[in-house]
PDB file of N, CA and C in Angstrom:
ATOM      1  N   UNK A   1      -0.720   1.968 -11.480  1.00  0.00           N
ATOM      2  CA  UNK A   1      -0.905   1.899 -10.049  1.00  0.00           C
ATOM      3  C   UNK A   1      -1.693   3.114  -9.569  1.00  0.00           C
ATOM      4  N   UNK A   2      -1.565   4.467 -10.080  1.00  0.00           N
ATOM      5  CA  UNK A   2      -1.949   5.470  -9.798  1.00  0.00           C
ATOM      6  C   UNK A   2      -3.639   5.202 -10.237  1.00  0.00           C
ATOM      7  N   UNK A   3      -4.218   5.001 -11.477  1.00  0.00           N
ATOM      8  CA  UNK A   3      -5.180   4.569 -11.452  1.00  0.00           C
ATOM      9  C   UNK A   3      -5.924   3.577 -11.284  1.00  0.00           C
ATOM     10  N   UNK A   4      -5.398   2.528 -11.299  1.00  0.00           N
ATOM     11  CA  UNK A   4      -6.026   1.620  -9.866  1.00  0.00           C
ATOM     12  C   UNK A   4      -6.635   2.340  -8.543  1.00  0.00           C
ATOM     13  N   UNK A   5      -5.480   2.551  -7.703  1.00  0.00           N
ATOM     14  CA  UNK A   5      -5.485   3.474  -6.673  1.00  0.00           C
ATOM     15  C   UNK A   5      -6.708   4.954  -6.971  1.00  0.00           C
ATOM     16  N   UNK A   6      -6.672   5.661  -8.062  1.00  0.00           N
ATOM     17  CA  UNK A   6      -7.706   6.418  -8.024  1.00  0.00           C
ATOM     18  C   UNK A   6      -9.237   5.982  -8.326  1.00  0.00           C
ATOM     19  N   UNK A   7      -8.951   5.101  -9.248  1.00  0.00           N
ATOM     20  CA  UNK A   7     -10.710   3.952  -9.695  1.00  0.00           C
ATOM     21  C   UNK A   7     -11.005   3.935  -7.984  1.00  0.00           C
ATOM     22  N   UNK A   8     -10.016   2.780  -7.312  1.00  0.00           N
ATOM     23  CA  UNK A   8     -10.543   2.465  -6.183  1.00  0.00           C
ATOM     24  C   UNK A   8     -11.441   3.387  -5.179  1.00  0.00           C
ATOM     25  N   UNK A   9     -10.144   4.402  -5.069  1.00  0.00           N
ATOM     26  CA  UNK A   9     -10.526   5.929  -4.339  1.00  0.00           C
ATOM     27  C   UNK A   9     -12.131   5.929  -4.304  1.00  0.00           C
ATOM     28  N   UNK A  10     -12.418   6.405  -5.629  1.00  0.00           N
ATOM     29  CA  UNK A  10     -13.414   7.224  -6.307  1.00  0.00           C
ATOM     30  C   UNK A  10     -14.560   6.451  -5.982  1.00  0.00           C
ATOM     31  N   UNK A  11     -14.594   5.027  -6.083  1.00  0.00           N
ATOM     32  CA  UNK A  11     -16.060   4.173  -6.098  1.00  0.00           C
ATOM     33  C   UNK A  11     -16.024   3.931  -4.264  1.00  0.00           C
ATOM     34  N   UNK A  12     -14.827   4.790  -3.304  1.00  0.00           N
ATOM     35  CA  UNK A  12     -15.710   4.317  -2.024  1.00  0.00           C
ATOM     36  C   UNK A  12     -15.851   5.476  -1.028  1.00  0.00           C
ATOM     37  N   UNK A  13     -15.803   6.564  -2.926  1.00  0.00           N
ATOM     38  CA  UNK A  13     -16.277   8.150  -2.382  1.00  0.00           C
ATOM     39  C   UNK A  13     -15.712   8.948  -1.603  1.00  0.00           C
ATOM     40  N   UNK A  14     -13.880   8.845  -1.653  1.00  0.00           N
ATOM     41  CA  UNK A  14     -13.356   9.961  -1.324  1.00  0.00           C
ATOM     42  C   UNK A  14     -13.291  11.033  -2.578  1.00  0.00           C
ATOM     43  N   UNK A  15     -12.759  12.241  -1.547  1.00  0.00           N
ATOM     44  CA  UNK A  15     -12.920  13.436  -2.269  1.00  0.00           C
ATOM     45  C   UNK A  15     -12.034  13.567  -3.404  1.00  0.00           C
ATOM     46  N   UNK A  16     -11.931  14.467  -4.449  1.00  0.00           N
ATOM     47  CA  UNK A  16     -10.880  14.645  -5.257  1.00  0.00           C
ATOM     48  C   UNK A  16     -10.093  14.901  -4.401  1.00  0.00           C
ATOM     49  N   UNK A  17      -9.580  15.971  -3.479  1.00  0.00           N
ATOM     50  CA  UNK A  17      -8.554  16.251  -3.105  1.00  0.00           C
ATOM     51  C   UNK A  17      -7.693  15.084  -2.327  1.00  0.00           C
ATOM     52  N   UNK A  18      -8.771  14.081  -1.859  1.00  0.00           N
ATOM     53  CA  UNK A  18      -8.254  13.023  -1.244  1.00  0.00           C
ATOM     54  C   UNK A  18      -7.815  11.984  -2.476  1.00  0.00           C
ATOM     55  N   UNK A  19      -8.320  11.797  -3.799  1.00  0.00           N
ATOM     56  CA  UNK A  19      -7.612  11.219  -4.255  1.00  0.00           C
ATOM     57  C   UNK A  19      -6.462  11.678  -4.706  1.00  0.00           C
ATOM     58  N   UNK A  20      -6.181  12.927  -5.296  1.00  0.00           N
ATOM     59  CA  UNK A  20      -5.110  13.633  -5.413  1.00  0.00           C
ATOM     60  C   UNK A  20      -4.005  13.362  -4.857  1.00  0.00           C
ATOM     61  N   UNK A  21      -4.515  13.358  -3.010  1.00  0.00           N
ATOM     62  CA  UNK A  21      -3.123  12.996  -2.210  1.00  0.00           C
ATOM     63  C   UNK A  21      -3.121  11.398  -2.247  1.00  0.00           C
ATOM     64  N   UNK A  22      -3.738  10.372  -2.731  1.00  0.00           N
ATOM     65  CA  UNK A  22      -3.602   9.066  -2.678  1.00  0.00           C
ATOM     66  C   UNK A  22      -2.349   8.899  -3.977  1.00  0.00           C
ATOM     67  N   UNK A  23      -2.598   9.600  -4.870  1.00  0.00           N
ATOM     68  CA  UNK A  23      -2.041   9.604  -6.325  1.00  0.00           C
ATOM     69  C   UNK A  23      -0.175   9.916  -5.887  1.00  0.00           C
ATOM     70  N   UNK A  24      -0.662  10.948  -5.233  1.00  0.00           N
ATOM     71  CA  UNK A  24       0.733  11.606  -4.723  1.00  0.00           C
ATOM     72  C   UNK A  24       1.499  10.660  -3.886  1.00  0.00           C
ATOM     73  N   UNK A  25       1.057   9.991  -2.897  1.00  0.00           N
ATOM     74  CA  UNK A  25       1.339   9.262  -1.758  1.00  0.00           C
ATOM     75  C   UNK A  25       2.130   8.002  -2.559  1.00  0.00           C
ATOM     76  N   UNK A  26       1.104   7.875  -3.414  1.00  0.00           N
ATOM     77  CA  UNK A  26       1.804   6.146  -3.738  1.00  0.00           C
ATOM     78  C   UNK A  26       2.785   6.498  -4.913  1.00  0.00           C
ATOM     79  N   UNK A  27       3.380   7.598  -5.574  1.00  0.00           N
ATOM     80  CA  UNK A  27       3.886   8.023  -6.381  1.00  0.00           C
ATOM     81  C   UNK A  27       5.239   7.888  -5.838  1.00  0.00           C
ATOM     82  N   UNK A  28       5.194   8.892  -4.681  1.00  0.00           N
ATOM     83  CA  UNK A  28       6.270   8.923  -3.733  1.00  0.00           C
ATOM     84  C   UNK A  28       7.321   7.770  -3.305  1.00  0.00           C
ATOM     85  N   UNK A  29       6.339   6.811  -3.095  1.00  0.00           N
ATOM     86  CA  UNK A  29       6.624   5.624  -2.085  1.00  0.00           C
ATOM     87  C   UNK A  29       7.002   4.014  -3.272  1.00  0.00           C
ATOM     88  N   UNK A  30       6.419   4.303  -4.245  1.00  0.00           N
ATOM     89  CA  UNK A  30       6.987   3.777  -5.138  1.00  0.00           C
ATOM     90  C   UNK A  30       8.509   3.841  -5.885  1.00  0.00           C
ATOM     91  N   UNK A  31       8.137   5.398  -5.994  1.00  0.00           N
ATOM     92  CA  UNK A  31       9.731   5.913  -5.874  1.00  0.00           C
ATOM     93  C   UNK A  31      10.617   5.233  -5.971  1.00  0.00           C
ATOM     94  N   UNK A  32      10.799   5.386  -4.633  1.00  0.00           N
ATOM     95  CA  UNK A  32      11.870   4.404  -3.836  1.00  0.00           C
ATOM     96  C   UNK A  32      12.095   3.165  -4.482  1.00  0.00           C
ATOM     97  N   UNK A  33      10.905   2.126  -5.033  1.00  0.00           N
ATOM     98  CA  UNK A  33      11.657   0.766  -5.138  1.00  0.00           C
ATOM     99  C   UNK A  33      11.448   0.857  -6.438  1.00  0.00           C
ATOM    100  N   UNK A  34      10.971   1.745  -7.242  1.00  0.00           N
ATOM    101  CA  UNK A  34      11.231   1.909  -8.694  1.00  0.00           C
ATOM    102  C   UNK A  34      12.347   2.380  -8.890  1.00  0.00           C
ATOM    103  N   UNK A  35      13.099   3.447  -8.621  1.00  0.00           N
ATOM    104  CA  UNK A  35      14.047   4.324  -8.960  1.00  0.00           C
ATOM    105  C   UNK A  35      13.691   5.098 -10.184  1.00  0.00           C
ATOM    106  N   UNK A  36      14.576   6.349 -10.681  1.00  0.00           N
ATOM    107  CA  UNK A  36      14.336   7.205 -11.321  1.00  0.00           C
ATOM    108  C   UNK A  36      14.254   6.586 -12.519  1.00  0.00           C
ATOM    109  N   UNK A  37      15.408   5.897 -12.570  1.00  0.00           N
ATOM    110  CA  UNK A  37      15.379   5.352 -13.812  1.00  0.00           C
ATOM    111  C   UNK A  37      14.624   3.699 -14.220  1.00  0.00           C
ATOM    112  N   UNK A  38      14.037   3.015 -13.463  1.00  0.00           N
ATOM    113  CA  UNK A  38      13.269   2.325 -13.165  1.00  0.00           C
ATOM    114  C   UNK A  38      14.381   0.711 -12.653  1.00  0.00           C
ATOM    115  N   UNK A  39      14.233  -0.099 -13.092  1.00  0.00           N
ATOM    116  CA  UNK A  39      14.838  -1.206 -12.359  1.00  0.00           C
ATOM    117  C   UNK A  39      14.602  -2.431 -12.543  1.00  0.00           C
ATOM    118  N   UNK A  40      15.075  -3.399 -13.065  1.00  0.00           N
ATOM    119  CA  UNK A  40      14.265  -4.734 -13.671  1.00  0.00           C
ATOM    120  C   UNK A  40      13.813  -5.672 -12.255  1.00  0.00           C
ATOM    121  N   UNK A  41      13.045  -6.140 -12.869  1.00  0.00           N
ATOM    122  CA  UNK A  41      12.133  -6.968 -11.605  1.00  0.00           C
ATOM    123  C   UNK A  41      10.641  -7.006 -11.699  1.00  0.00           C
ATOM    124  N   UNK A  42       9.585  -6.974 -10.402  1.00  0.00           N
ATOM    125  CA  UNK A  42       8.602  -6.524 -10.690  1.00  0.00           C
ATOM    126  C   UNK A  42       7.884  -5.979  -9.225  1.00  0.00           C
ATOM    127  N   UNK A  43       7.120  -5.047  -9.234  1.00  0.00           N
ATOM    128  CA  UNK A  43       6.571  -4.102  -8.415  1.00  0.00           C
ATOM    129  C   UNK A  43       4.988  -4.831  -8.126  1.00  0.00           C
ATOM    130  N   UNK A  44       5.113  -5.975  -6.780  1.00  0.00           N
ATOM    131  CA  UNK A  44       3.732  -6.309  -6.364  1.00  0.00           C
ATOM    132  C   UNK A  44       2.761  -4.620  -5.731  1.00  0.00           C
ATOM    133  N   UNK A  45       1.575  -4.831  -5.932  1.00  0.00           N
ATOM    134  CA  UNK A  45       0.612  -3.912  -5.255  1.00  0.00           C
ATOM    135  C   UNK A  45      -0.508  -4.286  -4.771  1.00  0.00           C
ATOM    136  N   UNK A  46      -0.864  -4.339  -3.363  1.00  0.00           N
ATOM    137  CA  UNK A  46      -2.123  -5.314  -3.074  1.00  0.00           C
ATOM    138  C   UNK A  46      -3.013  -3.580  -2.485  1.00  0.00           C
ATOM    139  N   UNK A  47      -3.947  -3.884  -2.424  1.00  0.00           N
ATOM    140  CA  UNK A  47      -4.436  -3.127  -2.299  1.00  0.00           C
ATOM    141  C   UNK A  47      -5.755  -3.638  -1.435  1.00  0.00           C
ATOM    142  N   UNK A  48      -5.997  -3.421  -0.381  1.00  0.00           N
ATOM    143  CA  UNK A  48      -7.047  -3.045   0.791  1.00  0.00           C
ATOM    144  C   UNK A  48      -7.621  -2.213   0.805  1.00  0.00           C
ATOM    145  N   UNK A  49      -9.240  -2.539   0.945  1.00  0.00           N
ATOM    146  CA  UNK A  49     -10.403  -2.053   1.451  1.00  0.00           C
ATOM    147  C   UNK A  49     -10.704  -1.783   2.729  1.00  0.00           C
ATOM    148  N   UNK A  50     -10.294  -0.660   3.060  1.00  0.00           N
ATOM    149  CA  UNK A  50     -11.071  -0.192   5.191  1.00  0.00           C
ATOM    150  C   UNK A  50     -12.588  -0.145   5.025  1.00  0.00           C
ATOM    151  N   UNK A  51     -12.843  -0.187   6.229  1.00  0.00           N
ATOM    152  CA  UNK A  51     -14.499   0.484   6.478  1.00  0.00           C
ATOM    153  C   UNK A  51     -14.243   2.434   6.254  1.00  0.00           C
ATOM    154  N   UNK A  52     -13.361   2.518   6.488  1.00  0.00           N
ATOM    155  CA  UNK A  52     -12.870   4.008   6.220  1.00  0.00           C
ATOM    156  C   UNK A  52     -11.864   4.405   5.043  1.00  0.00           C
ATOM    157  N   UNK A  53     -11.497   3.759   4.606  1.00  0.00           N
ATOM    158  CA  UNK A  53     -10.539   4.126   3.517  1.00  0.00           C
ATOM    159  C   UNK A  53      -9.610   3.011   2.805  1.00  0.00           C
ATOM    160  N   UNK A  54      -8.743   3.310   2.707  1.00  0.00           N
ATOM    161  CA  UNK A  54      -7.935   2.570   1.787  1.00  0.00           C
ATOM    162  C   UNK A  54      -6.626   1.998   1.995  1.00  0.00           C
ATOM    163  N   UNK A  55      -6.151   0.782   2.026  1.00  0.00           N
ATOM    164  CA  UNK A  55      -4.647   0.922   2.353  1.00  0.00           C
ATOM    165  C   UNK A  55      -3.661   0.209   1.310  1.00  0.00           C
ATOM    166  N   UNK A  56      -2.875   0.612   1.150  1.00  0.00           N
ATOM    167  CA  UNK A  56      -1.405  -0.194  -0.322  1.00  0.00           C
ATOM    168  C   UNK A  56      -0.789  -0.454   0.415  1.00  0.00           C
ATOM    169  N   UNK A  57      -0.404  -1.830  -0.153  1.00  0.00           N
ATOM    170  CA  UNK A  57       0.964  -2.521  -0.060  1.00  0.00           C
ATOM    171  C   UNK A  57       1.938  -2.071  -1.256  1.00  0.00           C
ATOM    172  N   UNK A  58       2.961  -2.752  -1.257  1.00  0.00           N
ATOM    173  CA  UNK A  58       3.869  -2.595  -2.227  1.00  0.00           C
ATOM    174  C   UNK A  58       5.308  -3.414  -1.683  1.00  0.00           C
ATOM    175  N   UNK A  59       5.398  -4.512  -2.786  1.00  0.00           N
ATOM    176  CA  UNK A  59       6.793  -4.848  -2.425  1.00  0.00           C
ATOM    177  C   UNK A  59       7.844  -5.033  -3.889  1.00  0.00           C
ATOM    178  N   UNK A  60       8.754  -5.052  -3.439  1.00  0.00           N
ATOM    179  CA  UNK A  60       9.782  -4.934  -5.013  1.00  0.00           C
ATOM    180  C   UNK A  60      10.383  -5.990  -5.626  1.00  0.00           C
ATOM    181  N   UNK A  61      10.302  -7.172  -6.625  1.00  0.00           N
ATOM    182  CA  UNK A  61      11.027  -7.739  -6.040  1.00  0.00           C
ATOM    183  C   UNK A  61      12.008  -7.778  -7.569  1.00  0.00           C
ATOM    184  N   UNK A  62      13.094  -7.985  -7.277  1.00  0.00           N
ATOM    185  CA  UNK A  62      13.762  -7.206  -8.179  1.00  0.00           C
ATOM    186  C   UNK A  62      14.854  -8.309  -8.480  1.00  0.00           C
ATOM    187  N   UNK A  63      15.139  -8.028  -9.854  1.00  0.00           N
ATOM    188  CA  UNK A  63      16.644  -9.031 -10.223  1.00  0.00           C
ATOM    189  C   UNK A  63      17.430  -9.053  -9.826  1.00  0.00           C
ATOM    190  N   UNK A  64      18.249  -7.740  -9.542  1.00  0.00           N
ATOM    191  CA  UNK A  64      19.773  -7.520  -9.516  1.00  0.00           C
ATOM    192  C   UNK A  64      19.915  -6.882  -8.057  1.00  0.00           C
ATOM    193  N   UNK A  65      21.173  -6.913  -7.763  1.00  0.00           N
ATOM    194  CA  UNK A  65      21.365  -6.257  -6.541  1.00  0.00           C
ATOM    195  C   UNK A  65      21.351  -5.002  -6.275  1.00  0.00           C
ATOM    196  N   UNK A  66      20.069  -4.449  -6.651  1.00  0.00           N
ATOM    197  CA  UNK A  66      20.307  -2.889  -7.157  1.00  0.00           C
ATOM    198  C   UNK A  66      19.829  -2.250  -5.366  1.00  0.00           C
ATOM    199  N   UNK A  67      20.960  -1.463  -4.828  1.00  0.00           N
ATOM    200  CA  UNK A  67      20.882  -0.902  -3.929  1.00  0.00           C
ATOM    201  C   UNK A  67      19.544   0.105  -3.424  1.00  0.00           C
ATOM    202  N   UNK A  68      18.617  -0.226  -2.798  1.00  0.00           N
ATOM    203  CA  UNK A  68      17.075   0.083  -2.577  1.00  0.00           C
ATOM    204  C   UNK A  68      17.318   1.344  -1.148  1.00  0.00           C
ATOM    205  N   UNK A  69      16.927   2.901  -1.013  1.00  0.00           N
ATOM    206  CA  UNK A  69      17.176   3.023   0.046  1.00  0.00           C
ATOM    207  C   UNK A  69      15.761   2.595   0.882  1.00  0.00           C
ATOM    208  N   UNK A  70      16.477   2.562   2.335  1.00  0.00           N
ATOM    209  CA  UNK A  70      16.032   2.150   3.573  1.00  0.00           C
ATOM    210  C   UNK A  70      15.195   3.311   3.966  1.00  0.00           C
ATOM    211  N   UNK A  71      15.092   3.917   3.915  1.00  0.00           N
ATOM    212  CA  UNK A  71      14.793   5.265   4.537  1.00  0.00           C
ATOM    213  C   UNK A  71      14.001   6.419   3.908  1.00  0.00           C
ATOM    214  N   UNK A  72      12.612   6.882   4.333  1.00  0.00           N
ATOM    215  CA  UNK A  72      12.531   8.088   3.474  1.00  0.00           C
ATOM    216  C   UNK A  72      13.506   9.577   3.914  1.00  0.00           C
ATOM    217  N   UNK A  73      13.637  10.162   2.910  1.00  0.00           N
ATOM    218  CA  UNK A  73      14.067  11.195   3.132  1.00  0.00           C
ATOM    219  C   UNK A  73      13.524  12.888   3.938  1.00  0.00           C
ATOM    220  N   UNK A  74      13.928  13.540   3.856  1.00  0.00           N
ATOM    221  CA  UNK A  74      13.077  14.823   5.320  1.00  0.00           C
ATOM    222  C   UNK A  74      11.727  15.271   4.263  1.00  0.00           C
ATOM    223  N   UNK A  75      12.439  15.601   2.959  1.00  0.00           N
ATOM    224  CA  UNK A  75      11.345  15.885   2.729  1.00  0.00           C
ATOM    225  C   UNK A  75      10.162  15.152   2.322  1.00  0.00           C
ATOM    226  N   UNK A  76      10.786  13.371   2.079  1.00  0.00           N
ATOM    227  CA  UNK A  76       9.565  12.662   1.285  1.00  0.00           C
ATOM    228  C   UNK A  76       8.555  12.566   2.696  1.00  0.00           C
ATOM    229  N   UNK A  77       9.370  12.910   4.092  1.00  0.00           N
ATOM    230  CA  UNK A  77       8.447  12.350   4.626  1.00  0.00           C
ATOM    231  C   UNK A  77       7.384  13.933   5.396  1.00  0.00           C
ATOM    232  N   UNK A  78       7.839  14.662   5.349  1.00  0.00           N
ATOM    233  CA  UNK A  78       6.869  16.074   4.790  1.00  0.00           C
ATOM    234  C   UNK A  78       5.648  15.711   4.105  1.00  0.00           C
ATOM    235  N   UNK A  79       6.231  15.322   2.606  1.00  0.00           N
ATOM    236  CA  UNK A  79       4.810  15.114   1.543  1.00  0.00           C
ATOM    237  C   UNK A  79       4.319  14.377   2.136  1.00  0.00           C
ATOM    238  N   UNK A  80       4.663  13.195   2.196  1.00  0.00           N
ATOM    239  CA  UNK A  80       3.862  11.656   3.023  1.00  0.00           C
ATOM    240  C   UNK A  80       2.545  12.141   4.305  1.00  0.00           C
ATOM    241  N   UNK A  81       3.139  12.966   5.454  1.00  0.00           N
ATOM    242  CA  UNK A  81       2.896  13.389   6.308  1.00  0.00           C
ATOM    243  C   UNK A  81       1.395  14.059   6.099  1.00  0.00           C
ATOM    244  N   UNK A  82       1.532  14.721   4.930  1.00  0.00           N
ATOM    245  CA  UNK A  82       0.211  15.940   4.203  1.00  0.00           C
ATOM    246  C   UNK A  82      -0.542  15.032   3.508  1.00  0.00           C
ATOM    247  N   UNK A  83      -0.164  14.102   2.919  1.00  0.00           N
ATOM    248  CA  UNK A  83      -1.350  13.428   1.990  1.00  0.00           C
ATOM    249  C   UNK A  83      -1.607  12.116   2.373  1.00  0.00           C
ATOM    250  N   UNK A  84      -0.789  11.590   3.743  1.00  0.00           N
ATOM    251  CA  UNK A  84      -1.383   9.717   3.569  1.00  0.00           C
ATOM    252  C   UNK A  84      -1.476  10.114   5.435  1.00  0.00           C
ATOM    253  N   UNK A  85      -2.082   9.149   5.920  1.00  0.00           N
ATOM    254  CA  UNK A  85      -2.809   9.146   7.124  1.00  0.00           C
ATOM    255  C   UNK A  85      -1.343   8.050   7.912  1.00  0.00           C
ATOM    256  N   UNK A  86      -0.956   7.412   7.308  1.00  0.00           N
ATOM    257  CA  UNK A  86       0.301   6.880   7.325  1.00  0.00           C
ATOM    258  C   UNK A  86       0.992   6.501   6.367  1.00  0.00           C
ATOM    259  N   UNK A  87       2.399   6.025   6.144  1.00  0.00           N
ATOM    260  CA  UNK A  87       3.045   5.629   4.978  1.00  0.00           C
ATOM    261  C   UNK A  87       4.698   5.501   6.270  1.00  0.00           C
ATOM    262  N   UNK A  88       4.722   3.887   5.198  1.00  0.00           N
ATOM    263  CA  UNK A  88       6.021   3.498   5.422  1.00  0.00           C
ATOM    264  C   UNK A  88       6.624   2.779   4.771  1.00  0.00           C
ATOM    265  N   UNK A  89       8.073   2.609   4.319  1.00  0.00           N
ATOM    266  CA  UNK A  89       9.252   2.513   3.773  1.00  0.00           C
ATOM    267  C   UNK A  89       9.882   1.762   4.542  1.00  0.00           C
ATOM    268  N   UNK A  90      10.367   0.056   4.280  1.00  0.00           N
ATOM    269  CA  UNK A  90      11.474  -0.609   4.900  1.00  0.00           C
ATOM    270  C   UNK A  90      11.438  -1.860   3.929  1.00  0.00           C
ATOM    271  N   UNK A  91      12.505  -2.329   4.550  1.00  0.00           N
ATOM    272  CA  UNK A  91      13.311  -4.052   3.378  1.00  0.00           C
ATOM    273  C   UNK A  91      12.849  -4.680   4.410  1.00  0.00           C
ATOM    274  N   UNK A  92      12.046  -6.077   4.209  1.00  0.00           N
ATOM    275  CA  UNK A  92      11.723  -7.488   4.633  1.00  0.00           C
ATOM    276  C   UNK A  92      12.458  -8.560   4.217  1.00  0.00           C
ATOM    277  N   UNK A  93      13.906  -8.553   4.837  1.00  0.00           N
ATOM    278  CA  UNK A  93      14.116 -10.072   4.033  1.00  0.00           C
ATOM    279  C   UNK A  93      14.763  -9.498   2.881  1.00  0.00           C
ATOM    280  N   UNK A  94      15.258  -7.945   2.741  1.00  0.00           N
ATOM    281  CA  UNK A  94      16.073  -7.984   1.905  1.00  0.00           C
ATOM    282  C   UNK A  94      14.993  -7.255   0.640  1.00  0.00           C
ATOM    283  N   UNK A  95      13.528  -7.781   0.912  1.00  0.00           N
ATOM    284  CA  UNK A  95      13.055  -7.223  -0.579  1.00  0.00           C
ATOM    285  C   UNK A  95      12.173  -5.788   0.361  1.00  0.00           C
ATOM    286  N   UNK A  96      12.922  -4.224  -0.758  1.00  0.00           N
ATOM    287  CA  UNK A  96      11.820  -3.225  -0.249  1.00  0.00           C
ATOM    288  C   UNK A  96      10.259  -2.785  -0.298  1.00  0.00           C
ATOM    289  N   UNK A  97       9.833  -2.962   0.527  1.00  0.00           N
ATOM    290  CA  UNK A  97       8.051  -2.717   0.768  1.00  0.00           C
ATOM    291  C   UNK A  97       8.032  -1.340   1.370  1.00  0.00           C
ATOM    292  N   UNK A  98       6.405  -1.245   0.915  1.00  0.00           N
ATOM    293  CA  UNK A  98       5.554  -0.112   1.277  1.00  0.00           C
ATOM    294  C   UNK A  98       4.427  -0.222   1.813  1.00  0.00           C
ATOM    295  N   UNK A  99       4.134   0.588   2.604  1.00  0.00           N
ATOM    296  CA  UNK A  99       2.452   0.586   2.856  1.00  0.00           C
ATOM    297  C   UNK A  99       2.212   2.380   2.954  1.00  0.00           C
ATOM    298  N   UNK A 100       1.247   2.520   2.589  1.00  0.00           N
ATOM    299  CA  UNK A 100       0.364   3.721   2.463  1.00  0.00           C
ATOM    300  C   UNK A 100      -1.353   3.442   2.900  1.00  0.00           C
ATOM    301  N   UNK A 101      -1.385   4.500   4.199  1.00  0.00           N
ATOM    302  CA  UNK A 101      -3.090   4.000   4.533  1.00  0.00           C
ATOM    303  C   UNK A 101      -3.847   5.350   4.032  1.00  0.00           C
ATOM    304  N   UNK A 102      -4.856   5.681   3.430  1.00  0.00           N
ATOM    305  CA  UNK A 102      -5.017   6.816   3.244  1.00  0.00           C
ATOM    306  C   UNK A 102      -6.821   6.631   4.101  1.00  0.00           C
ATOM    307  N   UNK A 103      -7.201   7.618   4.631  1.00  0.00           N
ATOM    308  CA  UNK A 103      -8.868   7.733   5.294  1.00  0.00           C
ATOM    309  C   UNK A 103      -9.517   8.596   4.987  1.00  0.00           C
ATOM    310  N   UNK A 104     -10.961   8.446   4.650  1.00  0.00           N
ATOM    311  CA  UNK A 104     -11.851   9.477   4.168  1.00  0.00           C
ATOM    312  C   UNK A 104     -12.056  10.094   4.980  1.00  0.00           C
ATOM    313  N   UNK A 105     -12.225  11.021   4.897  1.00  0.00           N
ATOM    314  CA  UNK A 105     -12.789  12.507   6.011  1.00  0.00           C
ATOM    315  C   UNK A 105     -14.441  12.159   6.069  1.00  0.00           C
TER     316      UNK A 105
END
């Protein structure tokens, strides 16, 4: 996902540092519906083209009733804040999604 997300980056000519924080962003936010230790199921990623940048989806959809949090935490949403132009964290229906928009300077 990370290189997907950086291929993409790169061919619509953001900066390293901007892919850096794209790498970071969706790392983060994956997180969440991966868990540390990961989680059976499977992790959709759609991925959008802006006239300015870039935006991820992400939804989880997972076997078991494995408890997903709702919420980022103070500091995930610190990092989030520094490297994605937006990013958000919530359950649809029970399955947890993401979006991350990131914009070229």
């Amino acid at each position: 996902m990370r290189l997907v997300a950086a291929g993409l980056a790169s061919r619509l000519k953001f900066t390293l540092d901007e892919i850096e924080d794209l790498k970071i962003g969706v790392d983060e936010l994956a997180g969440y519906v991966i868990g540390p230790q990961g989680r059976e199921g499977t992790l959709e990623i759609r991925f959008s083209i802006l006239d300015d940048g870039l935006e991820i989806h992400g939804e989880g959809h997972l076997t078991s009733a494995t408890k997903v949090r709702r919420e980022l935490t103070e500091f995930s949403r610190v990092i989030l804040t520094s490297v994605a132009d937006s990013a958000r964290l919530q359950q649809l229906d029970g399955v947890p999604t993401f979006d991350l928009t990131k914009k070229r300077n």
